[in-house]
Every structure is written in C-alpha cells, then in structure tokens.
PDB file of N, CA and C in Angstrom:
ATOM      1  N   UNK A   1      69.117  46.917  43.551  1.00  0.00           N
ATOM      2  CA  UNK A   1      69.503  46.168  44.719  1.00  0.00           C
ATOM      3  C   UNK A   1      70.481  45.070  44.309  1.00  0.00           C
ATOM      4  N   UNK A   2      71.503  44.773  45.204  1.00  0.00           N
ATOM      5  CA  UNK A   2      72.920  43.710  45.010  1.00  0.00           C
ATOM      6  C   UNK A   2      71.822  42.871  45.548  1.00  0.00           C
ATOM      7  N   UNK A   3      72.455  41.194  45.723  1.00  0.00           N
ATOM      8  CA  UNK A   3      72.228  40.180  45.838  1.00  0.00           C
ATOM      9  C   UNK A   3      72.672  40.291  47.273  1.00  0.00           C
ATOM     10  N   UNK A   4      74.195  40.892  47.130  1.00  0.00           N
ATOM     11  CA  UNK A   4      75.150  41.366  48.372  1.00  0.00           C
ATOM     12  C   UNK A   4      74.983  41.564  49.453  1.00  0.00           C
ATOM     13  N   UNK A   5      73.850  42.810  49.289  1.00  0.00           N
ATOM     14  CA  UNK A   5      73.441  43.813  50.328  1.00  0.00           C
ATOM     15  C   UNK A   5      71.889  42.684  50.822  1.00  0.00           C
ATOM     16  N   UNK A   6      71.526  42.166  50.709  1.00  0.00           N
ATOM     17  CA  UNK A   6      70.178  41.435  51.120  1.00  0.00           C
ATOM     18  C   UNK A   6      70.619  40.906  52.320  1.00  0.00           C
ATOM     19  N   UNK A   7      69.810  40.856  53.281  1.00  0.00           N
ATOM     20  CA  UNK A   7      70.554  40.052  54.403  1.00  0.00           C
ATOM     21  C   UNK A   7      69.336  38.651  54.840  1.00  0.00           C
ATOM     22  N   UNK A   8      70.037  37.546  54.818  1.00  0.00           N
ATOM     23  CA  UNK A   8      69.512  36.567  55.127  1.00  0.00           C
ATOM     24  C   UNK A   8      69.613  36.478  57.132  1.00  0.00           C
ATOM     25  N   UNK A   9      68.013  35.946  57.281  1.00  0.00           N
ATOM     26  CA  UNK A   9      68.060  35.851  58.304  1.00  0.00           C
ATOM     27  C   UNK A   9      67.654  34.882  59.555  1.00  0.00           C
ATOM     28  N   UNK A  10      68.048  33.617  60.250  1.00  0.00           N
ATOM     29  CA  UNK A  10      67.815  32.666  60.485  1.00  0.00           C
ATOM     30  C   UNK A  10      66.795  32.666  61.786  1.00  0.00           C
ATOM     31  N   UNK A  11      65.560  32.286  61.789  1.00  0.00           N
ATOM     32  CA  UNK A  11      64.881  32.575  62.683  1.00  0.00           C
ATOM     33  C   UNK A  11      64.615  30.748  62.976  1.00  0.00           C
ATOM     34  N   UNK A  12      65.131  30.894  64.300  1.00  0.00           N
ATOM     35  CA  UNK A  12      65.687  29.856  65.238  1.00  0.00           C
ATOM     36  C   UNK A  12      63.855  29.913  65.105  1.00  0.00           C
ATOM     37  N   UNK A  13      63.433  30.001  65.841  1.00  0.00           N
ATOM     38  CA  UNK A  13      61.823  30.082  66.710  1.00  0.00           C
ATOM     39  C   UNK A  13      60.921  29.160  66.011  1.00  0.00           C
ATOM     40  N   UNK A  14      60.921  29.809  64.409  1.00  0.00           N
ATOM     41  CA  UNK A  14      59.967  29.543  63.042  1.00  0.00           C
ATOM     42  C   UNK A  14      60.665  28.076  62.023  1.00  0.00           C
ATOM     43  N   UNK A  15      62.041  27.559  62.655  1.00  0.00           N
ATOM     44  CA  UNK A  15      62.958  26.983  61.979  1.00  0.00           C
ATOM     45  C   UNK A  15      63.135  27.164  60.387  1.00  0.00           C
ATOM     46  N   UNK A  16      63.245  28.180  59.917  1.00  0.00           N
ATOM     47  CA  UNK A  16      63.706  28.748  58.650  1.00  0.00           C
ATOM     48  C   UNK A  16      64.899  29.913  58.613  1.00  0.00           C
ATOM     49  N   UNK A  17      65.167  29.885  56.956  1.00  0.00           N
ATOM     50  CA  UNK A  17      66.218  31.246  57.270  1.00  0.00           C
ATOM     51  C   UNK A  17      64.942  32.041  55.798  1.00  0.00           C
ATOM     52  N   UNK A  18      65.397  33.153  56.269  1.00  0.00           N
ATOM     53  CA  UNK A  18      64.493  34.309  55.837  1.00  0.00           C
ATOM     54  C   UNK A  18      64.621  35.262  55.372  1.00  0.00           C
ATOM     55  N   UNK A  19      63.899  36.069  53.893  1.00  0.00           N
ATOM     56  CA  UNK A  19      64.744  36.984  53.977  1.00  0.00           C
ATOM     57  C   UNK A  19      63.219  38.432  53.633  1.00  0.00           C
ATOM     58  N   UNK A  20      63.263  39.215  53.870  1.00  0.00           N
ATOM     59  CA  UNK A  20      62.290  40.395  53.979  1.00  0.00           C
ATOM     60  C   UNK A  20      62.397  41.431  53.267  1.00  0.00           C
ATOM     61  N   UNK A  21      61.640  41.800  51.843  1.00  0.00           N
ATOM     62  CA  UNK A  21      61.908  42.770  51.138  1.00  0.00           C
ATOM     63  C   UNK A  21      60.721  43.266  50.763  1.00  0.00           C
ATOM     64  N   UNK A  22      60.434  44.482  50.820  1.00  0.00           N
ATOM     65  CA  UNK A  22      59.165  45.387  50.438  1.00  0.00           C
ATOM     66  C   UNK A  22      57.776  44.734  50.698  1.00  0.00           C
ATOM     67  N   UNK A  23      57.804  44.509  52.481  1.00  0.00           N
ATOM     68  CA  UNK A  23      57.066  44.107  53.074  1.00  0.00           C
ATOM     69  C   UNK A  23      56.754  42.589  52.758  1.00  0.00           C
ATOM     70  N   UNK A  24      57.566  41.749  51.778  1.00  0.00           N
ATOM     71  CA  UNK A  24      57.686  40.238  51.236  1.00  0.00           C
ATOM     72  C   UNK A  24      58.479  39.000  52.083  1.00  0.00           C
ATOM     73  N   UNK A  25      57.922  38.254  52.378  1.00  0.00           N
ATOM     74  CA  UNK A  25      58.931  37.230  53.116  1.00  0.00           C
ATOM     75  C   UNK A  25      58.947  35.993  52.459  1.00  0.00           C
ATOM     76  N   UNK A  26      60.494  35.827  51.968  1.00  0.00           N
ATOM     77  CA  UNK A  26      60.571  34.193  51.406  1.00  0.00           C
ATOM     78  C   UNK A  26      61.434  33.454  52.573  1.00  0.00           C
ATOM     79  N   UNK A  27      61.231  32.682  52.005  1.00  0.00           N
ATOM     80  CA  UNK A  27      61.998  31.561  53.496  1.00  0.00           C
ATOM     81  C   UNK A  27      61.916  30.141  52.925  1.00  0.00           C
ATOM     82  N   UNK A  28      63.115  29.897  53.509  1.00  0.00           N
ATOM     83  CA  UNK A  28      63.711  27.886  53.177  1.00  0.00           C
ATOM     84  C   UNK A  28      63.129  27.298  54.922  1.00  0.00           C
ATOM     85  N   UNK A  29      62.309  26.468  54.618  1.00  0.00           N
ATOM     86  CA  UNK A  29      62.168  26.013  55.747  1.00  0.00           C
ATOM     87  C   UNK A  29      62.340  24.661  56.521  1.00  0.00           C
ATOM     88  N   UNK A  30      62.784  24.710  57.722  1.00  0.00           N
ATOM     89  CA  UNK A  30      63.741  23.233  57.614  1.00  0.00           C
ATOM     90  C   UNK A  30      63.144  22.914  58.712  1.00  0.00           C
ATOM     91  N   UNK A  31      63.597  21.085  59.591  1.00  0.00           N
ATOM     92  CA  UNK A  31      63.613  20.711  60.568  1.00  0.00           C
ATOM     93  C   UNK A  31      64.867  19.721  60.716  1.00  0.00           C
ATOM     94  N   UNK A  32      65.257  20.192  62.071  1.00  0.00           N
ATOM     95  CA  UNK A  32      66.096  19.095  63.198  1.00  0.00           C
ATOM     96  C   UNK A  32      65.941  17.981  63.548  1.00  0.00           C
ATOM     97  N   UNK A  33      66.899  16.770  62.793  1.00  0.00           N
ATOM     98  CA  UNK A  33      66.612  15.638  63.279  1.00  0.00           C
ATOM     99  C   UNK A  33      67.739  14.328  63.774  1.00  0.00           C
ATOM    100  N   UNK A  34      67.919  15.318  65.508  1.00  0.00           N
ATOM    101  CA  UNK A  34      69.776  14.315  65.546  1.00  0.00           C
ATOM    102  C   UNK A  34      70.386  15.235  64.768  1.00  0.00           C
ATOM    103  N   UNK A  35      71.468  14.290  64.119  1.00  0.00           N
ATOM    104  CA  UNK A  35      72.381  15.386  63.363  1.00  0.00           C
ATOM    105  C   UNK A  35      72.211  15.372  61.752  1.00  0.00           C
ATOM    106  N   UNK A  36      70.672  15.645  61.442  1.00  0.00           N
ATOM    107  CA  UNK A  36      70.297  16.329  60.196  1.00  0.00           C
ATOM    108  C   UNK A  36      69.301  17.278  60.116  1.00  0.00           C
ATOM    109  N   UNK A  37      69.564  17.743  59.070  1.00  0.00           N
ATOM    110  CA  UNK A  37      68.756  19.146  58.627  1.00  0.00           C
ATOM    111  C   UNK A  37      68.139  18.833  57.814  1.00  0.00           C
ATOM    112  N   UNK A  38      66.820  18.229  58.043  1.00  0.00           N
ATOM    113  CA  UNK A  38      65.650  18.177  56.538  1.00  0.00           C
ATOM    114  C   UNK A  38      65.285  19.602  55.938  1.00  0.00           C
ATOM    115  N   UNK A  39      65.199  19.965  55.020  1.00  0.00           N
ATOM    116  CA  UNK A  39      64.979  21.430  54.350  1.00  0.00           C
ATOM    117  C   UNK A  39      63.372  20.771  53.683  1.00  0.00           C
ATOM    118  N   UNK A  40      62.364  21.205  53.835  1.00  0.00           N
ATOM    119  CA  UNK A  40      61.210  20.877  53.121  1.00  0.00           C
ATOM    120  C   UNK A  40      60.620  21.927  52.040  1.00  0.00           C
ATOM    121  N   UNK A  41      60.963  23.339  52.557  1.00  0.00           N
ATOM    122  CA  UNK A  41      60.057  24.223  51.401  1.00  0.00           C
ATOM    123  C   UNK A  41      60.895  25.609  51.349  1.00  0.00           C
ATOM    124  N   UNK A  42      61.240  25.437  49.809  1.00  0.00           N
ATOM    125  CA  UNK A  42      61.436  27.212  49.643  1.00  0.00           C
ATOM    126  C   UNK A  42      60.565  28.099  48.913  1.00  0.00           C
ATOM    127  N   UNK A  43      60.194  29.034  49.481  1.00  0.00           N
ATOM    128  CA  UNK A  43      59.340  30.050  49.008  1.00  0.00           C
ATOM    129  C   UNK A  43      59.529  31.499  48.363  1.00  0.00           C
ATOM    130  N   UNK A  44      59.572  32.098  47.587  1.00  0.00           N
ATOM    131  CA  UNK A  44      59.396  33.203  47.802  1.00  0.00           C
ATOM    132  C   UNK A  44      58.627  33.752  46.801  1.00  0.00           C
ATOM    133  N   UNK A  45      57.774  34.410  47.200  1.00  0.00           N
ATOM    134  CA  UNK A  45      56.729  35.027  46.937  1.00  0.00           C
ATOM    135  C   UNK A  45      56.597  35.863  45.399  1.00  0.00           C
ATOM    136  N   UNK A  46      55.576  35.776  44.336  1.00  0.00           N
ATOM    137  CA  UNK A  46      55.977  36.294  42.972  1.00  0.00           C
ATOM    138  C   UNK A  46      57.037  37.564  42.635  1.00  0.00           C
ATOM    139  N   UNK A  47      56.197  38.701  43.836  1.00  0.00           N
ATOM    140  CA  UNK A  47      56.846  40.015  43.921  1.00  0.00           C
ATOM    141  C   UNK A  47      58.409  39.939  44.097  1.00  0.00           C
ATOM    142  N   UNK A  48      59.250  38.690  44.593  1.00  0.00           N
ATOM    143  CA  UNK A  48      60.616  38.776  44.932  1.00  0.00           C
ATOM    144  C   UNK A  48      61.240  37.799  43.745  1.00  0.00           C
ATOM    145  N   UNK A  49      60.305  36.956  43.109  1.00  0.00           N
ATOM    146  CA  UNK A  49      60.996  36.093  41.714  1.00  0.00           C
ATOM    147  C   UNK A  49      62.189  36.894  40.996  1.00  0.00           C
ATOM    148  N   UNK A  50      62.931  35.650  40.631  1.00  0.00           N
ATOM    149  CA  UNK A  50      63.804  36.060  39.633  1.00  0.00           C
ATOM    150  C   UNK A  50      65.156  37.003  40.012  1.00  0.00           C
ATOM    151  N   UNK A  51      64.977  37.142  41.478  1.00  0.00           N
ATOM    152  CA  UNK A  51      66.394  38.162  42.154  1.00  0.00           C
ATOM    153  C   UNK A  51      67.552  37.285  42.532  1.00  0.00           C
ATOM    154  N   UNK A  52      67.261  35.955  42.661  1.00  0.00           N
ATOM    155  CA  UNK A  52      68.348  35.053  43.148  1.00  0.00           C
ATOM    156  C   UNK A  52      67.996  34.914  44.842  1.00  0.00           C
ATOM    157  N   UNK A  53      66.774  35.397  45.179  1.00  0.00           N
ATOM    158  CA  UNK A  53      66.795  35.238  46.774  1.00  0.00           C
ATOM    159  C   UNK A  53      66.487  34.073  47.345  1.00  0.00           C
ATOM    160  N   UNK A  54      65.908  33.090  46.760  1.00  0.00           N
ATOM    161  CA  UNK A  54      65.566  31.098  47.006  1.00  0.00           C
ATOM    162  C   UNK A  54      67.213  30.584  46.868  1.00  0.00           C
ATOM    163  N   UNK A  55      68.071  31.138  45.762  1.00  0.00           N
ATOM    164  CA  UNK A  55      69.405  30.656  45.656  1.00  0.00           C
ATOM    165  C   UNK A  55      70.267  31.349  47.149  1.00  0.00           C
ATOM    166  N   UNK A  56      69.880  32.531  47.471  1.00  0.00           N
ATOM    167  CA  UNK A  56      70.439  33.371  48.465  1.00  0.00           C
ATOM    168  C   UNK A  56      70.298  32.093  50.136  1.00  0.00           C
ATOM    169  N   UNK A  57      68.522  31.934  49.790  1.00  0.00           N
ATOM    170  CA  UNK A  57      67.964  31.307  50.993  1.00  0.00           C
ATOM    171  C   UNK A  57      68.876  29.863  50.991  1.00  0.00           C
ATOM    172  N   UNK A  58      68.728  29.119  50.242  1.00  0.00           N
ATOM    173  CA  UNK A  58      69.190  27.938  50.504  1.00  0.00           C
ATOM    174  C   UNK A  58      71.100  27.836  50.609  1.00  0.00           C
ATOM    175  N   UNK A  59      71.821  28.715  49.823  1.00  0.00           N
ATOM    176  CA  UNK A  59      73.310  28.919  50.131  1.00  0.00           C
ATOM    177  C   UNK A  59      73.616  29.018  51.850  1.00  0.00           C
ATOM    178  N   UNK A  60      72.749  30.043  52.581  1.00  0.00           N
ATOM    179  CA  UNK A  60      72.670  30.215  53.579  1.00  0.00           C
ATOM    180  C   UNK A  60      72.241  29.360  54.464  1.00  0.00           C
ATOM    181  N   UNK A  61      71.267  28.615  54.371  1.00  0.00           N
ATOM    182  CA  UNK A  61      71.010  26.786  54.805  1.00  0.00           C
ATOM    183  C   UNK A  61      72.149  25.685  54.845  1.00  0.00           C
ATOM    184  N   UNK A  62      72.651  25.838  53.705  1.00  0.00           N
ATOM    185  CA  UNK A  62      73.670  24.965  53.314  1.00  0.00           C
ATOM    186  C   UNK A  62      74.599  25.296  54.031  1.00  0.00           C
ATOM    187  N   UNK A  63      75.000  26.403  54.731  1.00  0.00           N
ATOM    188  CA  UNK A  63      76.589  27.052  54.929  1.00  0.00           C
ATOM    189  C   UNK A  63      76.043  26.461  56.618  1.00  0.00           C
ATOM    190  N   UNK A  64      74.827  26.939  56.880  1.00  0.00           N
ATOM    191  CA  UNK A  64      74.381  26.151  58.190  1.00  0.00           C
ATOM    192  C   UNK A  64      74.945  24.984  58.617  1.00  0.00           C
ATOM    193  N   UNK A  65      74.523  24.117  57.677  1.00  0.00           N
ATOM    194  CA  UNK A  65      74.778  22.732  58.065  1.00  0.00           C
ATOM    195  C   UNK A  65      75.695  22.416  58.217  1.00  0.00           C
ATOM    196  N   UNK A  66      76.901  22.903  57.008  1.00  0.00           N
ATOM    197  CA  UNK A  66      78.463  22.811  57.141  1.00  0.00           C
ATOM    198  C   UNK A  66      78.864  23.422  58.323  1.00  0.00           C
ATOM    199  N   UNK A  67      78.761  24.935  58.570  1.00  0.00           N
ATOM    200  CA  UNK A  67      79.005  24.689  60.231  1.00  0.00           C
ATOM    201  C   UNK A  67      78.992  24.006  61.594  1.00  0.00           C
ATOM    202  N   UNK A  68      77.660  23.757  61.054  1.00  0.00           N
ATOM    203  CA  UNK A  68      77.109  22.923  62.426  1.00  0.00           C
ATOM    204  C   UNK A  68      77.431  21.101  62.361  1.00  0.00           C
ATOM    205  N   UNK A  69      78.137  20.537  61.035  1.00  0.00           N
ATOM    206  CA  UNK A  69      78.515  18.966  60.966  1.00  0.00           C
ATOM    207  C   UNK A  69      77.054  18.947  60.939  1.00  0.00           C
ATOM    208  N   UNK A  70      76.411  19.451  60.010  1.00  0.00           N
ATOM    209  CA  UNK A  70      74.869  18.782  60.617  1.00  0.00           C
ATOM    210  C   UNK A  70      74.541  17.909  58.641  1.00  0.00           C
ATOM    211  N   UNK A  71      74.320  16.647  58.577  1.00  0.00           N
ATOM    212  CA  UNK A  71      74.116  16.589  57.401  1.00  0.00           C
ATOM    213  C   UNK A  71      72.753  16.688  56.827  1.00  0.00           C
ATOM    214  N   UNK A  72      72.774  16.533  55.190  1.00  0.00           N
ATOM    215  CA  UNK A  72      71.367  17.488  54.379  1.00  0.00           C
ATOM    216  C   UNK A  72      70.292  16.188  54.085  1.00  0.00           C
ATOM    217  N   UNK A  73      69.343  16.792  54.226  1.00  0.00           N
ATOM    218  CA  UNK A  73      68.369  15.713  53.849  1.00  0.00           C
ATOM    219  C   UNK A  73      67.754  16.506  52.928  1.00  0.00           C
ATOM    220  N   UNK A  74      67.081  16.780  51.735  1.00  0.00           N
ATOM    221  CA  UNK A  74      66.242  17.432  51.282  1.00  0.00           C
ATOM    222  C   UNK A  74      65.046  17.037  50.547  1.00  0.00           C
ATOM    223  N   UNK A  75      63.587  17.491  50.734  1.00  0.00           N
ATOM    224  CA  UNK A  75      62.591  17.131  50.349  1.00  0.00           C
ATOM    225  C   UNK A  75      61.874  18.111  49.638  1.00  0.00           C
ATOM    226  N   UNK A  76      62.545  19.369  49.199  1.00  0.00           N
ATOM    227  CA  UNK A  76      62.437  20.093  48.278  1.00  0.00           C
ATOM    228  C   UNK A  76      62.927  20.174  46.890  1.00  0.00           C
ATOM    229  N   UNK A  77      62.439  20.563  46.258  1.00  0.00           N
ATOM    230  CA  UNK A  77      62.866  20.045  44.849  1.00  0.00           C
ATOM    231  C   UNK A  77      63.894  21.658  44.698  1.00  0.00           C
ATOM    232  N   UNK A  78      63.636  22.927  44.633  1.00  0.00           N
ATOM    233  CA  UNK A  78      64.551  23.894  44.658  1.00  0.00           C
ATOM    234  C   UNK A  78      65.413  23.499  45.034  1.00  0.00           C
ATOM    235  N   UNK A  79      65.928  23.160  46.239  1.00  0.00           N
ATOM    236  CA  UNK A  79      66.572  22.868  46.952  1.00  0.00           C
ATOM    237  C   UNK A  79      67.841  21.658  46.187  1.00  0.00           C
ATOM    238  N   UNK A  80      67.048  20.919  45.963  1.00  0.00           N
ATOM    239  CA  UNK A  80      67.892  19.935  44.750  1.00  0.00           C
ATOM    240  C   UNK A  80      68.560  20.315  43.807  1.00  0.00           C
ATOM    241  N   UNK A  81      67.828  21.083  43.040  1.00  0.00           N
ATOM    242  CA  UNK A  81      67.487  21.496  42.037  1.00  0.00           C
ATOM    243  C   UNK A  81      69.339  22.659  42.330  1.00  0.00           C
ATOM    244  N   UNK A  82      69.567  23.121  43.308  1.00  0.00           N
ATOM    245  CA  UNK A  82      70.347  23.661  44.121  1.00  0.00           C
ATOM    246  C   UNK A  82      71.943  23.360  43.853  1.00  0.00           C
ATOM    247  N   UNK A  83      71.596  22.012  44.561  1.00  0.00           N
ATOM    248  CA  UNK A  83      72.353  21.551  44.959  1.00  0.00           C
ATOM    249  C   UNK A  83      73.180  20.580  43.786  1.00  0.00           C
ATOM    250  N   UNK A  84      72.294  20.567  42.564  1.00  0.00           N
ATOM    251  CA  UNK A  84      72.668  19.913  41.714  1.00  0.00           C
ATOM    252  C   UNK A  84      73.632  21.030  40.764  1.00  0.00           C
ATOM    253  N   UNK A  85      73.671  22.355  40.589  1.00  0.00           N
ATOM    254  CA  UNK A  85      74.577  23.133  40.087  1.00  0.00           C
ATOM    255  C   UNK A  85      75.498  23.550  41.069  1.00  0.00           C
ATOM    256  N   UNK A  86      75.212  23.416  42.074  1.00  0.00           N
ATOM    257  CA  UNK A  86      76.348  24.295  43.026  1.00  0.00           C
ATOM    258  C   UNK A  86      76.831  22.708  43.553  1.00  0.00           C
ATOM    259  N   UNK A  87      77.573  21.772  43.039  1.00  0.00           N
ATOM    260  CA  UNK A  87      77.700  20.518  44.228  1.00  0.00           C
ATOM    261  C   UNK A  87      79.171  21.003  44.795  1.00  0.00           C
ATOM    262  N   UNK A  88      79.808  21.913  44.868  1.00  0.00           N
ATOM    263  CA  UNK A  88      80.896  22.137  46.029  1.00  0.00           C
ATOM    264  C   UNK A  88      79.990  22.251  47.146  1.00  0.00           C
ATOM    265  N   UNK A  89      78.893  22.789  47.107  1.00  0.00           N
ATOM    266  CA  UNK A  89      78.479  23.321  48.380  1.00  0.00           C
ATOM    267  C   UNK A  89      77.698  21.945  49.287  1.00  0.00           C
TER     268      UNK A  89
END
C-alpha cells in the first residue's frame, strides 16, 4: 500500500479527520474555537503503526486550517512533534 492511495477523511459530525484500513480507524481529533482549530489527539491504532498514517492525519488537518484562515492551537504532542519537522506547513 502507497501512502498516496490512503484516503483521508474529514468527518464534520465526530470533528476529526480519519482514516480506515482493515477494519482500523485512526483519527486526529480537533475542536472549533472562533477562528481556531485546537487538535487534541492523534491516534492510530497498533495494527496501522509505522505507515506514516498520524503524519498523513495531521498534514491533512493542517492543510484544513490553511484553507479555512483558521489558526493552530495544539495540545497534542504528535501533533507538535509534527509540526516541528515539517515547519513550512
């Protein structure tokens, strides 16, 4: 499996983006506040470790916010952890 082909998926309802593989769900999960995006927890589950899909989840968060002018708050440490190798994003 590509990194490529995975499709991230933003479920408005649950406020996370998500992604679903061999019956597995990891997910970055955030909340709305005004015009920020707190991100609190990324997950994904042992069976999906090590594929790049928490890096997949949170790129896709991030690209969120930049769309939306919405700025980052983060209280996840992945997430940091993130944002501290990728700082274009």
């Amino acid at each position: 499996m590509k990194l490529s082909d995975v499709n991230v998926i933003h479920n408005l309802e649950k406020h996370r983006f998500e992604v679903t593989l061999d019956s597995f769900t990891a997910e970055l999960i955030y909340h709305l506040s005004g015009d920020k995006i707190i991100f609190t927890h990324t997950g994904v589950p042992p069976a999906l470790e090590g594929r790049g899909i928490g890096s997949l989840l949170v790129g896709a968060g991030l690209k969120y916010a930049r769309e939306n002018n919405l700025k980052v708050k983060s209280l996840c440490w992945f997430v940091d952890k993130y944002r501290l190798r990728h700082p274009e994003e």
